[in-house]
Protein backbone atom coordinates (compact mmCIF):
# COMPACT_ATOMS: atom_id res chain seq x y z
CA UNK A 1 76.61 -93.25 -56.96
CA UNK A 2 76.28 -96.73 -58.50
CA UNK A 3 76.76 -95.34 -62.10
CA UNK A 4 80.37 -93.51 -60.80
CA UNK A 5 81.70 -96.74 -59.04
CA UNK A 6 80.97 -98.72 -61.92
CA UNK A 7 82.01 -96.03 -64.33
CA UNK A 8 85.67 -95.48 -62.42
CA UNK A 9 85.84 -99.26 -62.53
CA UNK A 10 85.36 -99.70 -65.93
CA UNK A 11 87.77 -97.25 -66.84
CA UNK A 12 90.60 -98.35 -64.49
CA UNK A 13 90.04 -101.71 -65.68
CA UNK A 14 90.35 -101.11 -69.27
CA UNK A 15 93.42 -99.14 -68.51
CA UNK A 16 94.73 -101.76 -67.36
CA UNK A 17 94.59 -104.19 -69.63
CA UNK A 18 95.80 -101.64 -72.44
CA UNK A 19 98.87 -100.60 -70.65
CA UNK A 20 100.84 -97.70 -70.74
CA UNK A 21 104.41 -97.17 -72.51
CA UNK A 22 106.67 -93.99 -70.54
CA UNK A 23 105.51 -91.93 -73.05
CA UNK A 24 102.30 -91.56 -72.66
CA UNK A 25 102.25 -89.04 -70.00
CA UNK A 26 104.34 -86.67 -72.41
CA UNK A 27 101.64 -87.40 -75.23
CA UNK A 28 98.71 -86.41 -73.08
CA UNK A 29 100.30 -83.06 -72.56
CA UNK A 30 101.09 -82.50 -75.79
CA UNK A 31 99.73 -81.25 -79.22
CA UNK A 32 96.86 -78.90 -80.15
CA UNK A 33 94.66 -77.33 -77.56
CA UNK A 34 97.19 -79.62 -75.25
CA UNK A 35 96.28 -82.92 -76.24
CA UNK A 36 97.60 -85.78 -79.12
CA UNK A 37 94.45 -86.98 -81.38
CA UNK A 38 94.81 -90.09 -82.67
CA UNK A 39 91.71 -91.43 -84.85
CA UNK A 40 89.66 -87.98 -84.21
CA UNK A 41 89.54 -88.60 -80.72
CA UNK A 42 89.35 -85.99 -78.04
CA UNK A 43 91.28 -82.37 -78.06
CA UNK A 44 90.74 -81.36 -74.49
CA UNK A 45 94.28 -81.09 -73.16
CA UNK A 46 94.49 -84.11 -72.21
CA UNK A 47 93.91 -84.65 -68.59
CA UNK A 48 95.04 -81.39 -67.93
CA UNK A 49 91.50 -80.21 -68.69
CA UNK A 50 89.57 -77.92 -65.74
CA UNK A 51 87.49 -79.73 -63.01
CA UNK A 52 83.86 -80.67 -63.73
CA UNK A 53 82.26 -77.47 -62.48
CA UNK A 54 83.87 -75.15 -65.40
CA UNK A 55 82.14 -75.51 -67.96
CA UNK A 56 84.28 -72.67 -70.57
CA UNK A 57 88.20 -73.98 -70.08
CA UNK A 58 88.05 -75.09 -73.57
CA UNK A 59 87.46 -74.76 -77.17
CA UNK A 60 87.19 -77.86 -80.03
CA UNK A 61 89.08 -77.90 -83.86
CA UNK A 62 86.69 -77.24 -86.78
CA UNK A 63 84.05 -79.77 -86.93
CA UNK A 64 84.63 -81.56 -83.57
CA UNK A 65 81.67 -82.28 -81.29
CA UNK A 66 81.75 -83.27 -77.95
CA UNK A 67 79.14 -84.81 -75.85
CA UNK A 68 78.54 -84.46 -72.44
CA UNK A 69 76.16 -85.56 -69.66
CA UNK A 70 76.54 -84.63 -66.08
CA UNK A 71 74.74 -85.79 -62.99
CA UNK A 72 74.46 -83.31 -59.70
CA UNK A 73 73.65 -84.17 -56.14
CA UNK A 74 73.21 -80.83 -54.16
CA UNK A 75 72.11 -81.31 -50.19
CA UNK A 76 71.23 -78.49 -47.95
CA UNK A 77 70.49 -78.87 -44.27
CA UNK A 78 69.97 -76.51 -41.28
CA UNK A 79 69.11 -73.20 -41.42
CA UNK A 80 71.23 -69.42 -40.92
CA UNK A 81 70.51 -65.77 -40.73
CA UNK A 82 73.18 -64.15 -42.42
CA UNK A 83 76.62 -65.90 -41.70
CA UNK A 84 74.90 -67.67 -38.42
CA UNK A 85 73.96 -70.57 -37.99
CA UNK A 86 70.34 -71.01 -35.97
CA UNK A 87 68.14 -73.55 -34.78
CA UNK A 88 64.37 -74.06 -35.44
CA UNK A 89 63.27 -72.05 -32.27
CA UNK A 90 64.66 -68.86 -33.60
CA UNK A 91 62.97 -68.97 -36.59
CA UNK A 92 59.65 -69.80 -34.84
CA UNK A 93 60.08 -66.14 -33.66
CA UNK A 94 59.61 -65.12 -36.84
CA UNK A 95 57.95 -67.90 -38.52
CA UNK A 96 55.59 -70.86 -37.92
CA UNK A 97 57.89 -73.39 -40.68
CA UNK A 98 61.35 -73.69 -40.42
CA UNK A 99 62.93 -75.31 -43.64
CA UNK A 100 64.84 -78.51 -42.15
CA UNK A 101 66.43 -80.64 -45.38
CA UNK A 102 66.32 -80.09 -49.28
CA UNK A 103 67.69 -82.43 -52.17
CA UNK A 104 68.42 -81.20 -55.64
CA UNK A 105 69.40 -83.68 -58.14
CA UNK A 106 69.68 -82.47 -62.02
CA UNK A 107 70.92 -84.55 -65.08
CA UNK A 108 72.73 -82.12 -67.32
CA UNK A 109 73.07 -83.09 -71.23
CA UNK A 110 75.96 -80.54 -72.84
CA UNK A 111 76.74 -80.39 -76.56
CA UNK A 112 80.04 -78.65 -78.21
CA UNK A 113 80.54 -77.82 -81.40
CA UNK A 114 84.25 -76.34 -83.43
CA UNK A 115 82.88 -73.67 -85.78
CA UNK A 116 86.10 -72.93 -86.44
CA UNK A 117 90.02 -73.64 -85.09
CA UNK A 118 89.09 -70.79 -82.22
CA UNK A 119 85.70 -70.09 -82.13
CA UNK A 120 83.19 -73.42 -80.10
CA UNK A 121 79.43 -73.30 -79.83
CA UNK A 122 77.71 -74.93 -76.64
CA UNK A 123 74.08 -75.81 -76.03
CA UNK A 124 72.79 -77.23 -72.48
CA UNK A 125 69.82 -78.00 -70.69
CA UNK A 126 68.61 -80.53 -68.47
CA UNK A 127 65.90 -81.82 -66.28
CA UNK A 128 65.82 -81.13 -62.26
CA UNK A 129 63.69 -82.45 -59.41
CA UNK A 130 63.43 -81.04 -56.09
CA UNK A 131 62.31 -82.61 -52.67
CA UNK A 132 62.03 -80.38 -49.62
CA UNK A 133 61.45 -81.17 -45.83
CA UNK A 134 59.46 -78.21 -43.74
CA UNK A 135 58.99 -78.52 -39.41
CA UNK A 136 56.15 -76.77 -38.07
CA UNK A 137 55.73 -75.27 -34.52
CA UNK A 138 53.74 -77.50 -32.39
CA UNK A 139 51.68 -74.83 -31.56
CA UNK A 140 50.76 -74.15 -35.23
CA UNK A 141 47.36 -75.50 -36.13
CA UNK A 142 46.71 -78.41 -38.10
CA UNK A 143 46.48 -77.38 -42.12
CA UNK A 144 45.85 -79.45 -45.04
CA UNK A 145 49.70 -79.94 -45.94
CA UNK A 146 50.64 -81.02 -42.86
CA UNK A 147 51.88 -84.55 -41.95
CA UNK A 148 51.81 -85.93 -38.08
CA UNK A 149 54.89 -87.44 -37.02
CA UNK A 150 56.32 -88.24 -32.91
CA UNK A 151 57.14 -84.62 -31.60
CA UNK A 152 57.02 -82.76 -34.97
CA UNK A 153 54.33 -81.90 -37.57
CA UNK A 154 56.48 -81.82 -40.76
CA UNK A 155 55.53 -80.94 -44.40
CA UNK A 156 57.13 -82.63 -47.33
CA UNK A 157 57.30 -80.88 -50.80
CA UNK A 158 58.20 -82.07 -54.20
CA UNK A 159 58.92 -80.85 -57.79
CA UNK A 160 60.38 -81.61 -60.91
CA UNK A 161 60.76 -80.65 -64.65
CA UNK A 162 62.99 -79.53 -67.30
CA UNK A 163 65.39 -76.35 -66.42
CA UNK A 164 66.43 -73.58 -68.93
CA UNK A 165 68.26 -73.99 -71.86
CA UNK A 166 71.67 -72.21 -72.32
CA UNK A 167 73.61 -71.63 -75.41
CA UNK A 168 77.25 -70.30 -75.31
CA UNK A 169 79.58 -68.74 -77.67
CA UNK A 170 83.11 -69.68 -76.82
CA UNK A 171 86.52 -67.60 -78.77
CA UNK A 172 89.89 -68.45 -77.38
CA UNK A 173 91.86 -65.19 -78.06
CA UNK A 174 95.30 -67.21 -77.33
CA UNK A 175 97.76 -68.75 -79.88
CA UNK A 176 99.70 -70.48 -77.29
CA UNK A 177 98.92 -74.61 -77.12
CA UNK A 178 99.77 -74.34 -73.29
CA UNK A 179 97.37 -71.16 -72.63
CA UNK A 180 94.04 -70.35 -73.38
CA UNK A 181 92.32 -67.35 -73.16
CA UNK A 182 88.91 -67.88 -73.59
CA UNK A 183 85.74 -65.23 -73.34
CA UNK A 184 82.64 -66.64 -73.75
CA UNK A 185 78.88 -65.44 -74.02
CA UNK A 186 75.87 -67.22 -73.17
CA UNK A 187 72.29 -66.33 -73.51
CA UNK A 188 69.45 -68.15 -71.23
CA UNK A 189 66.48 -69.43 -73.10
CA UNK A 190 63.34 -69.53 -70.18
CA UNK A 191 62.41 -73.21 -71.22
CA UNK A 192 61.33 -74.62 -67.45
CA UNK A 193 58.88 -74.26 -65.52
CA UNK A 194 57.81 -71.58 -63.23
CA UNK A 195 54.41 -73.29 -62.64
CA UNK A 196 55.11 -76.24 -60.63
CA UNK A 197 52.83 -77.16 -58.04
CA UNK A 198 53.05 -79.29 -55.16
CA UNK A 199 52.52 -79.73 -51.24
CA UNK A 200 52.39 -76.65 -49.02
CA UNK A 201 50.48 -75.31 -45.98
CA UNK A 202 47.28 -75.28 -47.99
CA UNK A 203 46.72 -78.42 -49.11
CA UNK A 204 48.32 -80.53 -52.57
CA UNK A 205 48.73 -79.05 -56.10
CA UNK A 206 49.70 -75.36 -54.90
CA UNK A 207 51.87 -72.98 -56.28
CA UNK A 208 55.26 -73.61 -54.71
CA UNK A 209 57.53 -70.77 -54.27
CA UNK A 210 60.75 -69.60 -55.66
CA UNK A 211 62.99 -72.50 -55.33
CA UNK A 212 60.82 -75.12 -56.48
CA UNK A 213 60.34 -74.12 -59.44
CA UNK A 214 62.95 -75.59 -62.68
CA UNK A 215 62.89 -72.69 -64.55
CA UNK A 216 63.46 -68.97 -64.37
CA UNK A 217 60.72 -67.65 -66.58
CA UNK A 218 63.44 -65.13 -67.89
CA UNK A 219 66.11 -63.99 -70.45
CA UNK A 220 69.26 -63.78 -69.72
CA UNK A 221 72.83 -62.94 -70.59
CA UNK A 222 76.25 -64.47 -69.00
CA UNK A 223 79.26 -63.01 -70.10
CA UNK A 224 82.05 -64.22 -68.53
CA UNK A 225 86.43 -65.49 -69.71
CA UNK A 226 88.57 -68.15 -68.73
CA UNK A 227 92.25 -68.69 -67.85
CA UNK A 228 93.78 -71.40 -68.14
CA UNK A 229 98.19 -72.54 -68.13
CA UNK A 230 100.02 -75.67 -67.96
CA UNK A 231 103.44 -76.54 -67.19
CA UNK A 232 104.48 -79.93 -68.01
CA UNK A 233 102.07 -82.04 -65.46
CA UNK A 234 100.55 -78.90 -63.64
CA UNK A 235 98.10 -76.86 -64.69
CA UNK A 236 96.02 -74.37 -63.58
CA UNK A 237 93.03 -71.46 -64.57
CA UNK A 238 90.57 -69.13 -63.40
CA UNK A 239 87.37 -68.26 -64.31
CA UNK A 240 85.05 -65.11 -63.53
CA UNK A 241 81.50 -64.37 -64.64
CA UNK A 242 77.82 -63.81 -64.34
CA UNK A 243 74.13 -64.81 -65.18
CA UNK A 244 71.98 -61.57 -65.45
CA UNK A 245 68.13 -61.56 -65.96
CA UNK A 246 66.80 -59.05 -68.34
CA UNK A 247 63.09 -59.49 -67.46
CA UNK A 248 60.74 -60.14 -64.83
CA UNK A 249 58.57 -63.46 -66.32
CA UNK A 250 55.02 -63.53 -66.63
CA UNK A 251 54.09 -64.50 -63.28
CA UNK A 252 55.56 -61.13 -61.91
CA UNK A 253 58.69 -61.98 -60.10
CA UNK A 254 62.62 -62.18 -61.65
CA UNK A 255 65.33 -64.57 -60.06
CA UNK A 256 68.40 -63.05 -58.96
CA UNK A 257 71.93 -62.06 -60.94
CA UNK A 258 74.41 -64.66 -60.14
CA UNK A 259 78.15 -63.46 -60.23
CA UNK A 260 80.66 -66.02 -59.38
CA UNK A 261 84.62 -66.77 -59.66
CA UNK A 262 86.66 -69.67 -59.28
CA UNK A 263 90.17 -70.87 -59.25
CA UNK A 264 91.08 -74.36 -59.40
CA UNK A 265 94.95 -76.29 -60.10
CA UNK A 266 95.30 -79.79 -61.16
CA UNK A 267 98.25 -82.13 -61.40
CA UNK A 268 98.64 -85.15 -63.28
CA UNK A 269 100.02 -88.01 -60.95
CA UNK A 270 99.16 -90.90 -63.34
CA UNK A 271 98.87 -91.07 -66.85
CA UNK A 272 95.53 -91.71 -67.18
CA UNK A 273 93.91 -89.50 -64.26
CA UNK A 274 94.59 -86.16 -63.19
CA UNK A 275 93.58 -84.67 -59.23
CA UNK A 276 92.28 -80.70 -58.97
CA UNK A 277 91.40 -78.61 -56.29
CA UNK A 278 89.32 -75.84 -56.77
CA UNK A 279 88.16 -72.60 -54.79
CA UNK A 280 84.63 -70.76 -56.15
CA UNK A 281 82.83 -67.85 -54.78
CA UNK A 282 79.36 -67.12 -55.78
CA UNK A 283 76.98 -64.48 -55.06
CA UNK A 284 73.38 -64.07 -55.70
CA UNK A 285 70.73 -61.07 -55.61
CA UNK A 286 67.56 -61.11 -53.86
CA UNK A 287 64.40 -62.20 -55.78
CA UNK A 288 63.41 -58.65 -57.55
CA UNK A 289 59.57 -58.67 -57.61
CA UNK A 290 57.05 -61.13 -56.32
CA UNK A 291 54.67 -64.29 -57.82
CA UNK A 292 51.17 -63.18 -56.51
CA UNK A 293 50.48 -66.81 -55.95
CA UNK A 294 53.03 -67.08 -53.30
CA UNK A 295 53.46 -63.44 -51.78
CA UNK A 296 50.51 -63.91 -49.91
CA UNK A 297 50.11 -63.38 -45.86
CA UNK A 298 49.53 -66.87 -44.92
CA UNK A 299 52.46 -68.07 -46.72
CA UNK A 300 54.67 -64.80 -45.85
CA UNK A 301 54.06 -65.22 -41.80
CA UNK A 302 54.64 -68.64 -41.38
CA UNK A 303 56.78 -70.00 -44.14
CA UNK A 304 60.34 -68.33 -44.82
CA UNK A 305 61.08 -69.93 -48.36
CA UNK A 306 57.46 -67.68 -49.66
CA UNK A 307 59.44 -64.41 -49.06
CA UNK A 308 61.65 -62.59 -51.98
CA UNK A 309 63.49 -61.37 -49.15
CA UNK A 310 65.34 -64.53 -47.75
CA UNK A 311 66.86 -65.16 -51.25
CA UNK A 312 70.47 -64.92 -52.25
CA UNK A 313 73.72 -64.06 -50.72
CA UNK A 314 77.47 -65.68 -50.80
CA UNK A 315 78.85 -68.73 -50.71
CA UNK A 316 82.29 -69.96 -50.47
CA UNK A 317 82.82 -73.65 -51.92
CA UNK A 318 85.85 -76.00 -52.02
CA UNK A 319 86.18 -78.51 -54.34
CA UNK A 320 88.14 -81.88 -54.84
CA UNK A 321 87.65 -83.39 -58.25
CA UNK A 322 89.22 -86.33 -60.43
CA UNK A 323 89.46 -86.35 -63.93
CA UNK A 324 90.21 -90.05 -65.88
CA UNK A 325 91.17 -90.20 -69.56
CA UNK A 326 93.24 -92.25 -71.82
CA UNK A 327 95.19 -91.69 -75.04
CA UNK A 328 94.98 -95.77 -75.68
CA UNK A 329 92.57 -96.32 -79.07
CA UNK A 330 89.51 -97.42 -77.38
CA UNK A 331 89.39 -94.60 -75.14
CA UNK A 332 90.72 -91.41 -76.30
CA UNK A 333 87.37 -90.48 -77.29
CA UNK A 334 85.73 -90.41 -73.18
CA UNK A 335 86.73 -88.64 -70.47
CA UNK A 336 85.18 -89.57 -67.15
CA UNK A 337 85.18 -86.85 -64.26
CA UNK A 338 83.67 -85.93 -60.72
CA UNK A 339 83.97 -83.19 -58.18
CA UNK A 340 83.03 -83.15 -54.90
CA UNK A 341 82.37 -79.60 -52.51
CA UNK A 342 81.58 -78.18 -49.61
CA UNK A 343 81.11 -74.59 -48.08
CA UNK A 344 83.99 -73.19 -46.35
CA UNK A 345 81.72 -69.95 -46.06
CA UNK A 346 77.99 -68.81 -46.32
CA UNK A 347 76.22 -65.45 -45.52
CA UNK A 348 72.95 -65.25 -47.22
CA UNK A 349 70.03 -63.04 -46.86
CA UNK A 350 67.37 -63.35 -44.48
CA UNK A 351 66.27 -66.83 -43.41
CA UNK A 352 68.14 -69.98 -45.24
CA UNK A 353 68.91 -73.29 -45.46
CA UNK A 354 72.24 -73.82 -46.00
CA UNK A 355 74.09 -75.55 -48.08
CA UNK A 356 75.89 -78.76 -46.95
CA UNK A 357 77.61 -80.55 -49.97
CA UNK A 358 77.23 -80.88 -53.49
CA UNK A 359 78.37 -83.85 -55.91
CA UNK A 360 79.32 -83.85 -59.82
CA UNK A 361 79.95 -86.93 -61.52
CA UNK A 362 80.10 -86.61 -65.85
CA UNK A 363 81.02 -88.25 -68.82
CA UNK A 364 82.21 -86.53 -72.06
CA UNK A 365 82.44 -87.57 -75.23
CA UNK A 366 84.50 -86.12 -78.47
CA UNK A 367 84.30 -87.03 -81.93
């Protein structure tokens, strides 16, 4: 959060002291793929660009690359069975753990590349860690994993490592500078981990289960197109696609498809920042197969997260975001951004935590 104050500071500050002439606003709206590019800099409509979370809103001109990293903050807390909400006593019925908190932070390095006037590569990968908070029954006996604390044995778990690596295909199939039309196809490289090991009921350096691990162990394809439209300092888009798993990975199991929409508009109230709001739906498949490590009955009666079967389900997000950007010299070549969501609806399979909120903060670069 310290990098994004100082980040948003930075670039109001410069802004600032640049200036802005009445025109500007105009410019930034203006040219190819939507945006004026003085000195090579950016081509990414300006500030009219999508929120943070869509990754496939635009293309670059032949021999452009853009740089990207992005920084998420994902917190779940409390737990449901299907679309209600329940406390840790009803999942003692079932269970002897009952998942109370998780964290997921990832740092997300992007890299874009203009084969051609219509057709953009994309590479992306990045590096995740994981820390999850478990409460035990106080009835359940004492195991190896297990911390004491007043009233509550808890267990804490922790992982970390480098995700998947994605690379995209991007065509915009529209010759209009205020429209793009964009399908894309991306194909998942199984780069991270499905080995991590950590804390659980038996003792340190276990195999943790599903969603501990960084990686998917599995191909993948994600097809998917983009919408996007401006009119003068509005603009808007849509997006609709999927991440399917070809093959179950070598420890037996295979994540599940992920297919997932969104709609987002944006307005431009300043010349050098831009507000959205944005609406996504997501749902996810169970967890087809099982990791013999995990699907075992001492992990399967007492700890929910071990079972294939409380995986997946749909999620309604909203998001607000801000994107900053200016067409001055020294700074047409950045374009700072963040987005911040939170469920409006969840109904997931068996017994989950559920989400709570989830931060995006990112800084692009084109040249």
């Amino acid at each position: 959060m310290n990098f994004l104050k100082t980040a948003l500071l930075f670039v109001c500050t410069l802004a600032g002291t640049y200036g802005y002439a009445q025109d500007d606003t105009s410019k930034a709206m203006t040219g190819d793929n939507g945006a004026v590019c003085s000195s090579g800099g950016c081509c990414c409509a300006g500030n009219s660009q999508a929120p943070l979370g869509v990754m496939t809103d635009h293309i670059h001109d032949k021999g452009q690359w853009m740089l990207s990293y992005t920084y998420m903050d994902m917190n779940m807390k409390g737990d449901r069975t299907g679309a209600t909400p329940i406390n840790d006593n009803d999942i003692y019925q079932n269970y002897m753990m009952a998942p109370e908190s998780m964290n997921m932070q990832m740092h997300m390095l992007m890299a874009m590349y203009g084969v051609t006037d219509k057709l953009t590569v994309m590479v992306m990968g990045g590096y995740i860690s994981y820390n999850m908070t478990m409460k035990m029954a106080l009835n359940m006996p004492n195991m190896p994993g297990m911390v004491m604390t007043p009233g509550n044995l808890n267990m804490q778990s922790m992982s970390s490592g480098f995700t998947d690596t994605k690379v995209y295909g991007l065509y915009n199939f529209s010759n209009n500078a205020n429209q793009h039309i964009i399908g894309s196809i991306g194909i998942n490289l199984p780069t991270g981990s499905i080995k991590a090991t950590g804390t659980t009921i038996l003792g340190n350096d276990q195999q943790l289960p599903y969603d501990m691990q960084p990686g998917s162990g599995s191909f993948g394809v994600a097809p998917g197109i983009t919408y996007t439209r401006k009119y003068g300092l509005f603009y808007w888009g849509a997006d609709v696609g999927a991440d399917i798993k070809l093959n179950y990975n070598s420890r037996g199991y295979k994540d599940g498809n992920i297919y997932h929409a969104t709609a987002w508009a944006g307005y431009q109230f300043l010349p050098f920042v831009s507000g959205t709001l944005r609406a996504e739906d997501t749902h996810t498949d169970m967890v087809s197969g099982e990791d013999r490590a995990v699907a075992i009955p001492i992990y399967e009666t007492n700890d929910p997260t071990t079972k294939t079967s409380n995986y997946g389900g749909t999620w309604m997000n909203i998001y607000a975001g801000l994107n900053f950007h200016s067409m001055k010299p020294a700074l047409e070549r950045f374009r700072l951004m963040a987005e911040y969501g939170i469920p409006v609806y969840q109904n997931l399979n068996g017994t989950q935590m559920s989400l709570r909120a989830n931060l995006l903060a990112g800084l692009q670069c084109s040249f």
